[in-house]
PDB file of N, CA and C in Angstrom:
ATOM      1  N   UNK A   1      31.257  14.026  53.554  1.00  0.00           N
ATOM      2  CA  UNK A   1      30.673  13.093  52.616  1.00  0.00           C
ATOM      3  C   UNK A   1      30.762  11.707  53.231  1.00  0.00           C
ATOM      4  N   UNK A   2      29.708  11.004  53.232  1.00  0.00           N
ATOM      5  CA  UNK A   2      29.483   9.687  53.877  1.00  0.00           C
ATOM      6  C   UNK A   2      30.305   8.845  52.745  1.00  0.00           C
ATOM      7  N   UNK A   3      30.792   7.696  53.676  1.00  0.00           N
ATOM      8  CA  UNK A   3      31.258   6.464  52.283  1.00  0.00           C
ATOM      9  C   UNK A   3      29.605   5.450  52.326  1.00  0.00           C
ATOM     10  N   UNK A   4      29.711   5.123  50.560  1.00  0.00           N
ATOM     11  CA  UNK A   4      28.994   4.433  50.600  1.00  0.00           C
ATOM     12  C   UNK A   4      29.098   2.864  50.925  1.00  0.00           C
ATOM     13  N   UNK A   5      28.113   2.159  51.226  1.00  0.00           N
ATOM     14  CA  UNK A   5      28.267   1.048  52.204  1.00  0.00           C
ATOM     15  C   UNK A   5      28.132  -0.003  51.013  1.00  0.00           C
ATOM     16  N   UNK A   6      28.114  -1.350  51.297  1.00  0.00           N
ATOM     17  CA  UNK A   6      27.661  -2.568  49.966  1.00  0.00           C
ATOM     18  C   UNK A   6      26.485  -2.524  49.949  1.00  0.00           C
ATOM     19  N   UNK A   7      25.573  -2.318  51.263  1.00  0.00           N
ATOM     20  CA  UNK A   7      24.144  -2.718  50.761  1.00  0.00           C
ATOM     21  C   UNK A   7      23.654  -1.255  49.906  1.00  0.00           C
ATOM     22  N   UNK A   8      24.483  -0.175  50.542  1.00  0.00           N
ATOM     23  CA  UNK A   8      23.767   0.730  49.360  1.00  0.00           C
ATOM     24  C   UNK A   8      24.075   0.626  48.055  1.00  0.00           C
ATOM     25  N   UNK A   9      25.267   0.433  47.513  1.00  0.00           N
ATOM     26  CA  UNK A   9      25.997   0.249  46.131  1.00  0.00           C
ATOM     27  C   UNK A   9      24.472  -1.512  45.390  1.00  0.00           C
ATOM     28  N   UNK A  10      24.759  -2.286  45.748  1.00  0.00           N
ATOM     29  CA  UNK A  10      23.934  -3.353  45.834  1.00  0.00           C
ATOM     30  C   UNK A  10      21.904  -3.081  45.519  1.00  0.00           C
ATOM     31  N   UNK A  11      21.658  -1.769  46.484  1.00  0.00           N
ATOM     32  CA  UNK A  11      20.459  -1.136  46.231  1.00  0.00           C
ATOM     33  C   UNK A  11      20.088  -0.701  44.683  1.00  0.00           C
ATOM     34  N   UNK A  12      21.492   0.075  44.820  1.00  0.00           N
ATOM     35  CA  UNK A  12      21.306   1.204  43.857  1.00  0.00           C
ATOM     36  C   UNK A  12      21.589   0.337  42.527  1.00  0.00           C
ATOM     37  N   UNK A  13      22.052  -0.751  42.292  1.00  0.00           N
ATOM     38  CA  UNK A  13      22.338  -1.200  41.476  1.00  0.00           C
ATOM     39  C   UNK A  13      21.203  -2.219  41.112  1.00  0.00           C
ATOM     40  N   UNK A  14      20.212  -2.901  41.769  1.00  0.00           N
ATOM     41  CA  UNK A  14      18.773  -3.238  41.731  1.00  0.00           C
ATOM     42  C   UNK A  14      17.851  -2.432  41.558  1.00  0.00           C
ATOM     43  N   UNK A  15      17.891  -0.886  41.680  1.00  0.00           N
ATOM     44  CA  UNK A  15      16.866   0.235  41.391  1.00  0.00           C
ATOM     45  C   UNK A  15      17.149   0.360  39.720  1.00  0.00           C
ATOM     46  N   UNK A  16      18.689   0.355  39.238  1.00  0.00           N
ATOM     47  CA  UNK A  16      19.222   0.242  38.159  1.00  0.00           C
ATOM     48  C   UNK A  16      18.528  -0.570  37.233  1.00  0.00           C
ATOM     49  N   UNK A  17      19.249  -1.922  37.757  1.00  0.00           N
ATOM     50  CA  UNK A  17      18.865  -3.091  36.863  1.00  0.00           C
ATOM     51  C   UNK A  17      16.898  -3.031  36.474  1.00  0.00           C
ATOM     52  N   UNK A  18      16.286  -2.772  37.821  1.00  0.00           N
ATOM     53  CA  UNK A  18      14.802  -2.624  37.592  1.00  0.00           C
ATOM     54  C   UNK A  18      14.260  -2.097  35.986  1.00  0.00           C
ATOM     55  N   UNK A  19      14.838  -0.335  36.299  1.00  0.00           N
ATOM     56  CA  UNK A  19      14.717   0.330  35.686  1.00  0.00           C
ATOM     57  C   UNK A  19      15.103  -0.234  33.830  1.00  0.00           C
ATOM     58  N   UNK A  20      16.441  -0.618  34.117  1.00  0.00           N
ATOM     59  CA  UNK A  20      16.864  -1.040  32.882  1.00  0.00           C
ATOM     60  C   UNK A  20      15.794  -2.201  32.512  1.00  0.00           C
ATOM     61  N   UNK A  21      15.325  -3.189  32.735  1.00  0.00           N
ATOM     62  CA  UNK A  21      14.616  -4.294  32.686  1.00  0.00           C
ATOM     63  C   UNK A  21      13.184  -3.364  32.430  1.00  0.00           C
ATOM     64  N   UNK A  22      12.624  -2.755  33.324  1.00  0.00           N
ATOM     65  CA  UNK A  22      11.382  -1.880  32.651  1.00  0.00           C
ATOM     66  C   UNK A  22      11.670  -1.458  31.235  1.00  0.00           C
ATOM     67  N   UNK A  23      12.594  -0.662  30.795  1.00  0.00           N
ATOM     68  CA  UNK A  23      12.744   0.094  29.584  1.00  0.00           C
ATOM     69  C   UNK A  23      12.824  -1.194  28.504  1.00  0.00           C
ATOM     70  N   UNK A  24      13.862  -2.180  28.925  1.00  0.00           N
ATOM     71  CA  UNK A  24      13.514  -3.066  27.816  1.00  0.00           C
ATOM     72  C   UNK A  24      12.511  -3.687  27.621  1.00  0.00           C
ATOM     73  N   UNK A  25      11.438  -4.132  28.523  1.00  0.00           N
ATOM     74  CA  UNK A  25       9.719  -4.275  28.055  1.00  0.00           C
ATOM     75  C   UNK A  25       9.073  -3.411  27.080  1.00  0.00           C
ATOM     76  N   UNK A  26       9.535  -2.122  27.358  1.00  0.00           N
ATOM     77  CA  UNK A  26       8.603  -0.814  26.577  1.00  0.00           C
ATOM     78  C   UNK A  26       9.199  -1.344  25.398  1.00  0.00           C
ATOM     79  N   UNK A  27      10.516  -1.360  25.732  1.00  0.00           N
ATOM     80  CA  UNK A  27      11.743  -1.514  23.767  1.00  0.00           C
ATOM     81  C   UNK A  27      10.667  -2.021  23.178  1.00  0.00           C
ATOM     82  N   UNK A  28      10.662  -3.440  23.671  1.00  0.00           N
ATOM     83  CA  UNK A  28      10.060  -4.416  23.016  1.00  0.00           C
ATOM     84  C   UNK A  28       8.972  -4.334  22.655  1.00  0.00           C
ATOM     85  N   UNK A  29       8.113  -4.076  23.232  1.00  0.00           N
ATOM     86  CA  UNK A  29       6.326  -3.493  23.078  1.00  0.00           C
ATOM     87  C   UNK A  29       6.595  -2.547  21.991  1.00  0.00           C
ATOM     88  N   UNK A  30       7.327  -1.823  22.102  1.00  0.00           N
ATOM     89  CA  UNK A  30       7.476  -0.560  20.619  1.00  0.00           C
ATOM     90  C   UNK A  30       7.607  -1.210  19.639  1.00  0.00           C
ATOM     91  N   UNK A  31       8.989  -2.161  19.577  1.00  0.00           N
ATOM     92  CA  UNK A  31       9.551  -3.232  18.551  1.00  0.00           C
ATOM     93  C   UNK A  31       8.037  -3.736  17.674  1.00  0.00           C
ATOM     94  N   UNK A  32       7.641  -4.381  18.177  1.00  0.00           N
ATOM     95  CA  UNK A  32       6.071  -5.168  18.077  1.00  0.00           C
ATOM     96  C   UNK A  32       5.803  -4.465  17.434  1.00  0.00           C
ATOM     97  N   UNK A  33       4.968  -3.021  18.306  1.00  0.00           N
ATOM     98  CA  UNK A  33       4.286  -2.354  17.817  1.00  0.00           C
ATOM     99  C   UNK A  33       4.545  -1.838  16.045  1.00  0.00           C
ATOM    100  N   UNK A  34       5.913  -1.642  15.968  1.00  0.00           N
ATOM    101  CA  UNK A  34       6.050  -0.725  14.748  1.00  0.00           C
ATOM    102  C   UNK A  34       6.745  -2.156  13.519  1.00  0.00           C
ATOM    103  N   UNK A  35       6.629  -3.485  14.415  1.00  0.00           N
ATOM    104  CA  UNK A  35       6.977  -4.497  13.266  1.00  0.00           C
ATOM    105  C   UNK A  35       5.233  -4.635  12.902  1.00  0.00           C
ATOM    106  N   UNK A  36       4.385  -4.749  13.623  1.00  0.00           N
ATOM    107  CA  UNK A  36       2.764  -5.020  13.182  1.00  0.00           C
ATOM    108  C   UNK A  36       2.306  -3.829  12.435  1.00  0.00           C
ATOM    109  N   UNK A  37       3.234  -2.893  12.784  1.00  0.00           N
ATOM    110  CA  UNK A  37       2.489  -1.417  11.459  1.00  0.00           C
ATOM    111  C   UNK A  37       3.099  -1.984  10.094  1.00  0.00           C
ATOM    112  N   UNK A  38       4.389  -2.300  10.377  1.00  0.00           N
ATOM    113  CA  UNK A  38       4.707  -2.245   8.461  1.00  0.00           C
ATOM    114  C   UNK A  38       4.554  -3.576   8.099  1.00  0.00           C
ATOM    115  N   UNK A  39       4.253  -4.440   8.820  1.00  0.00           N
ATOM    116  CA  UNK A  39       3.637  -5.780   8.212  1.00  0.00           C
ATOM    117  C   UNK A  39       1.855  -5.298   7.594  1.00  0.00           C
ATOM    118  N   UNK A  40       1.226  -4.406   8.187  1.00  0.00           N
ATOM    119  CA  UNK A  40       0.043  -3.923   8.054  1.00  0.00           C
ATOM    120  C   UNK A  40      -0.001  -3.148   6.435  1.00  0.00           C
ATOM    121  N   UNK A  41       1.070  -2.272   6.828  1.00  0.00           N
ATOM    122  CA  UNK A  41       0.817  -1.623   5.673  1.00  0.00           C
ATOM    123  C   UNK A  41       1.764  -2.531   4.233  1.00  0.00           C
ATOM    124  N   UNK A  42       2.399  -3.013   4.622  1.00  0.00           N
ATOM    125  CA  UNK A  42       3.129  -4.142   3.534  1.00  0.00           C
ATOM    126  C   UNK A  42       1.385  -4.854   2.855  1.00  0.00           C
ATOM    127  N   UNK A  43       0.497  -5.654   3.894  1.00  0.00           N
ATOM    128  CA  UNK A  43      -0.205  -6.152   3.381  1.00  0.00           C
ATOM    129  C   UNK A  43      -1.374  -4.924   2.662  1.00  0.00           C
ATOM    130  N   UNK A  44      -1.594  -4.027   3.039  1.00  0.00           N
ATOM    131  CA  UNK A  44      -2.340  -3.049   2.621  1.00  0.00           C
ATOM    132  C   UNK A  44      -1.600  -2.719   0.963  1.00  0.00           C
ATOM    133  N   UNK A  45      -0.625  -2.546   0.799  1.00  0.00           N
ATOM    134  CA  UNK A  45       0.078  -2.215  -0.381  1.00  0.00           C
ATOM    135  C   UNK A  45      -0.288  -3.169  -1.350  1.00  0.00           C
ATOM    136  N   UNK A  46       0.179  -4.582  -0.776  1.00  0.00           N
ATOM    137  CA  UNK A  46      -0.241  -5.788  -2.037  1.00  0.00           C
ATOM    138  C   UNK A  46      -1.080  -5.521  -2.579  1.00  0.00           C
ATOM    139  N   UNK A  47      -2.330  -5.490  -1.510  1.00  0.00           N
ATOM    140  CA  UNK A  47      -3.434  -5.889  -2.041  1.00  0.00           C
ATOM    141  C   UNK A  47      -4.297  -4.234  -2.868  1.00  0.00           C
ATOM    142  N   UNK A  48      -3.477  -3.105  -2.576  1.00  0.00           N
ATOM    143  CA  UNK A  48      -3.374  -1.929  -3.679  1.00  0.00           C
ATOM    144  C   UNK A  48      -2.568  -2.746  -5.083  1.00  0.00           C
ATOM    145  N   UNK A  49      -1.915  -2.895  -4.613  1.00  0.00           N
ATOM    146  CA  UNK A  49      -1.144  -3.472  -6.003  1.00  0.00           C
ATOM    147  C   UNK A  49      -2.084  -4.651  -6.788  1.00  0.00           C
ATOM    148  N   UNK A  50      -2.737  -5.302  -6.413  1.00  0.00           N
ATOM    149  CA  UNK A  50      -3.824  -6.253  -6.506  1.00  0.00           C
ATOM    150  C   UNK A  50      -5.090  -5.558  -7.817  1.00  0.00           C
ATOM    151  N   UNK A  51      -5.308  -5.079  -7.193  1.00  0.00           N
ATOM    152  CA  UNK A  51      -6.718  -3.785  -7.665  1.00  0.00           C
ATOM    153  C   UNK A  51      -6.078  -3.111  -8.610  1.00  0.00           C
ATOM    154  N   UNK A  52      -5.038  -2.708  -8.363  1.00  0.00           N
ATOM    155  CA  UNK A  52      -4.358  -1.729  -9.920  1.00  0.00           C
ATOM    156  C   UNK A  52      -3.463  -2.840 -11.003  1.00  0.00           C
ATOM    157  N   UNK A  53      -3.805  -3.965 -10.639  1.00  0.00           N
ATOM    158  CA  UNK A  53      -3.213  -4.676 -11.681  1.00  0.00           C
ATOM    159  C   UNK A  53      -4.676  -5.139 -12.414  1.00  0.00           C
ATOM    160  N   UNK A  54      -5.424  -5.370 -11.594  1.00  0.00           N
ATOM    161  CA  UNK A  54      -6.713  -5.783 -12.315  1.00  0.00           C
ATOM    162  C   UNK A  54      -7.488  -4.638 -12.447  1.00  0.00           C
ATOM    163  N   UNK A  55      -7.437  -3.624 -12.560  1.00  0.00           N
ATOM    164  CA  UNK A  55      -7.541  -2.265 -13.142  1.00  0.00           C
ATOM    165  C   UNK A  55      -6.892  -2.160 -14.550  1.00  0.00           C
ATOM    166  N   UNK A  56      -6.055  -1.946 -14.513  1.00  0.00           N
ATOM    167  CA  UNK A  56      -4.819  -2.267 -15.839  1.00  0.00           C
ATOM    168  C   UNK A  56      -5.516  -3.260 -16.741  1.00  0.00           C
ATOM    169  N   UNK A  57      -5.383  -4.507 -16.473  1.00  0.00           N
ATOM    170  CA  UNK A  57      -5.870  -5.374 -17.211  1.00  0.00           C
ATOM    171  C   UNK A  57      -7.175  -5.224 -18.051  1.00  0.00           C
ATOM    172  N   UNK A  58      -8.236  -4.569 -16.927  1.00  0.00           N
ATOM    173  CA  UNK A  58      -9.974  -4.133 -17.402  1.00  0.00           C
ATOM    174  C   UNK A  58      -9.328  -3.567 -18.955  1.00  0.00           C
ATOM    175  N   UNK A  59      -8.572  -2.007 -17.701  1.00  0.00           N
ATOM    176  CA  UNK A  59      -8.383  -1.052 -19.489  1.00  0.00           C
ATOM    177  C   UNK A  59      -7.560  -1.451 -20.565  1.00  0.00           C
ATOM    178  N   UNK A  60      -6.758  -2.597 -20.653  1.00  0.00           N
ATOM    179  CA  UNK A  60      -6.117  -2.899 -22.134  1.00  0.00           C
ATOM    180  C   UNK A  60      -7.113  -3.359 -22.837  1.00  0.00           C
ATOM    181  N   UNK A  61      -8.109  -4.171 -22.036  1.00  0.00           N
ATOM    182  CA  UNK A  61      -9.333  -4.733 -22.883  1.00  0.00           C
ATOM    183  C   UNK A  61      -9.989  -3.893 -23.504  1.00  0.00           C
ATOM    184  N   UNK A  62     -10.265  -2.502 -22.391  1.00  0.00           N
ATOM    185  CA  UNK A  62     -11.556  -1.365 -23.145  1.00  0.00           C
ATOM    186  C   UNK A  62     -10.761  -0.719 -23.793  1.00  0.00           C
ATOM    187  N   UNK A  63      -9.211  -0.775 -24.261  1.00  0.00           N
ATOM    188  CA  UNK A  63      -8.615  -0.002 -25.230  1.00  0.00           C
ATOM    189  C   UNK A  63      -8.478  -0.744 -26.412  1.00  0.00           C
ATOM    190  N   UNK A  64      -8.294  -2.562 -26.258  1.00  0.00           N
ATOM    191  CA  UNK A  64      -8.361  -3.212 -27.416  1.00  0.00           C
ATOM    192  C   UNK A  64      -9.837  -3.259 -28.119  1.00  0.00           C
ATOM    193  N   UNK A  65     -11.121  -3.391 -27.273  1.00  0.00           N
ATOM    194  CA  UNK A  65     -12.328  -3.200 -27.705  1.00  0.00           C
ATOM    195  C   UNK A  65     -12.317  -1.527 -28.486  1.00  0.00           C
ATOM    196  N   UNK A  66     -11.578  -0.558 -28.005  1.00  0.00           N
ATOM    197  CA  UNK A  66     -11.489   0.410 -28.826  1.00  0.00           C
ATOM    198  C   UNK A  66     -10.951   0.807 -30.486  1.00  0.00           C
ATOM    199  N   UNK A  67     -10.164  -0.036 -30.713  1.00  0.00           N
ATOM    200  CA  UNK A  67      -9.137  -0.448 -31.576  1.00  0.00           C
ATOM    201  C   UNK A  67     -10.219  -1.067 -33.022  1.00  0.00           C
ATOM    202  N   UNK A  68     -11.080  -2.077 -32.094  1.00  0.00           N
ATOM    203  CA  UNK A  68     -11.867  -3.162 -32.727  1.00  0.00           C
ATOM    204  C   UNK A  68     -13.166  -1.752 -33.297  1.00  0.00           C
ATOM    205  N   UNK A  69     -13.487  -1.095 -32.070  1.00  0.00           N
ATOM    206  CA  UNK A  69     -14.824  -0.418 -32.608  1.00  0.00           C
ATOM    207  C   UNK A  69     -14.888   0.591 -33.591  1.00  0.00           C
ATOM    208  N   UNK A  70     -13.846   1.141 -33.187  1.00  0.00           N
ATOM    209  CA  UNK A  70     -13.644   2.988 -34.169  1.00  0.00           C
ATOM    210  C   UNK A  70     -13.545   2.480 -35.565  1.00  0.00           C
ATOM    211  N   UNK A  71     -12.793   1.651 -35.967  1.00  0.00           N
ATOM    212  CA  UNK A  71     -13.094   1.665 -37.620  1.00  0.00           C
ATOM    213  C   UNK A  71     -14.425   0.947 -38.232  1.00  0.00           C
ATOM    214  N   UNK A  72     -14.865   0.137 -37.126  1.00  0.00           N
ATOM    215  CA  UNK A  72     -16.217  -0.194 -37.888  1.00  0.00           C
ATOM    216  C   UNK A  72     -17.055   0.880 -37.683  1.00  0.00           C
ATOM    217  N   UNK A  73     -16.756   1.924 -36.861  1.00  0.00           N
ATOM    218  CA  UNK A  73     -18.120   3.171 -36.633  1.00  0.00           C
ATOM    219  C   UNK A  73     -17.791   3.539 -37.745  1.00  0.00           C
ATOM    220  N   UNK A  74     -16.160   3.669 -38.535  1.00  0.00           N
ATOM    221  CA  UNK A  74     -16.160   4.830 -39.177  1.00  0.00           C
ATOM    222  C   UNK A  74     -16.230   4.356 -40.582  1.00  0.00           C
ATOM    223  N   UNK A  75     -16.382   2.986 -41.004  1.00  0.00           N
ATOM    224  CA  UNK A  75     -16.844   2.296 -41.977  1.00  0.00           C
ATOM    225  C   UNK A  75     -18.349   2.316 -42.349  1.00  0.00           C
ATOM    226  N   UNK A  76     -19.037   2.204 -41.163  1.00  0.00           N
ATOM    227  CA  UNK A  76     -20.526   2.597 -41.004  1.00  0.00           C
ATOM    228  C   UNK A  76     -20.965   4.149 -41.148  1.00  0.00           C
ATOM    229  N   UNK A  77     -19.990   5.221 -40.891  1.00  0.00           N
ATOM    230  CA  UNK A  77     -20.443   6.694 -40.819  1.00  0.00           C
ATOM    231  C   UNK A  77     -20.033   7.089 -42.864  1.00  0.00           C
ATOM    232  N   UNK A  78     -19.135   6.318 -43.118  1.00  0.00           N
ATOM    233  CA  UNK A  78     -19.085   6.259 -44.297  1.00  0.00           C
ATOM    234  C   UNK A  78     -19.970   5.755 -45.325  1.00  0.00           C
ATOM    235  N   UNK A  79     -20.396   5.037 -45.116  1.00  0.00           N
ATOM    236  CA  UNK A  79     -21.640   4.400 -45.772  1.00  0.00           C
ATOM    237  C   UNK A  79     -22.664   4.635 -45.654  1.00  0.00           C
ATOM    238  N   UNK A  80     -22.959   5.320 -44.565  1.00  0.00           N
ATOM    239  CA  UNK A  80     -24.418   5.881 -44.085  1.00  0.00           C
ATOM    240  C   UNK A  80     -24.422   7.624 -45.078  1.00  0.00           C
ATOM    241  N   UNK A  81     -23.105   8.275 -45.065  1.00  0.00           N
ATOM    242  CA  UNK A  81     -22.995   9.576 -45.715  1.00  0.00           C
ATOM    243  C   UNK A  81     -23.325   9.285 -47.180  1.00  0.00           C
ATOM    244  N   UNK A  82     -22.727   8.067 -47.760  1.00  0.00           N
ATOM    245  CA  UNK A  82     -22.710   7.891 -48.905  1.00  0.00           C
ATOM    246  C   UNK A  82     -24.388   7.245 -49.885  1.00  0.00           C
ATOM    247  N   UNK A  83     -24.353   7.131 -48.717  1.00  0.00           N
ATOM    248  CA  UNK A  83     -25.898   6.157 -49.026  1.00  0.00           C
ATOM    249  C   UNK A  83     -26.832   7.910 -48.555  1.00  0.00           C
ATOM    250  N   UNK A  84     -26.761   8.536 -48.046  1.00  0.00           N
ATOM    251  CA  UNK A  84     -27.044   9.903 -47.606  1.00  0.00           C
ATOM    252  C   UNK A  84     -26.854  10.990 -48.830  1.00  0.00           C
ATOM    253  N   UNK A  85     -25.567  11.039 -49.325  1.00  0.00           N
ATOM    254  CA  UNK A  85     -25.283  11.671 -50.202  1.00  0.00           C
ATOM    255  C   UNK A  85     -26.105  11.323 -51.825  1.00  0.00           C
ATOM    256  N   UNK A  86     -25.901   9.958 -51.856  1.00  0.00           N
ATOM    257  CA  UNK A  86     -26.452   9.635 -53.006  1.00  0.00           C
ATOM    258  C   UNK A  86     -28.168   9.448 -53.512  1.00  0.00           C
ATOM    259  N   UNK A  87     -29.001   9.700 -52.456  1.00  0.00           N
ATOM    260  CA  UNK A  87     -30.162   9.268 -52.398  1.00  0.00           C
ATOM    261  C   UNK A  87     -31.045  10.666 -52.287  1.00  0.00           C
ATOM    262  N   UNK A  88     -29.922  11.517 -51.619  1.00  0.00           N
ATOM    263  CA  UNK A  88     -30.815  13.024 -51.131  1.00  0.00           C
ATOM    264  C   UNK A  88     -29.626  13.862 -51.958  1.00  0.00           C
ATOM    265  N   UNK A  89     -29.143  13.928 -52.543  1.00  0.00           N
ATOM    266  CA  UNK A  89     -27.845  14.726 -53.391  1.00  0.00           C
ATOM    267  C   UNK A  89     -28.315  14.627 -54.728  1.00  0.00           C
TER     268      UNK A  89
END
């Protein structure tokens, strides 16, 4: 078995460091990558949340307009029977 020398220890330890220094670029590029996905989908969510709040809002209206309509139909279906009943009865 050969001893190893300084310039090889010194080599091998710059093939190292390289390597290590490559991988932390990728880290980082990943980092990015997967902080710009959930900033993406964070903003994608709001603006779901956006649309179903003003969704919501539409239907309390078309349920309060419901509230308002059904007894005047059924004030009118009453009066129309009665005025029905009494004229043809």
């Amino acid at each position: 078995m050969t001893q190893s020398t300084n310039n090889d220890l010194q080599r091998s330890l710059g093939r190292l460091e390289g390597s290590q220094e490559a991988m932390d670029s990728r880290m980082s590029k990943l980092e990015k990558t997967v902080e710009d996905g959930f900033q993406s989908i964070s903003n994608k969510l709001d603006r779901i949340g956006t649309r179903i709040e003003t969704i919501e809002a539409v239907e309390a209206q078309r349920t309060g307009a419901w509230k308002v309509i059904v007894p005047v139909v059924t004030i009118l279906s009453s009066i129309v029977t009665w005025l029905v009943g009494r004229f043809l009865g």
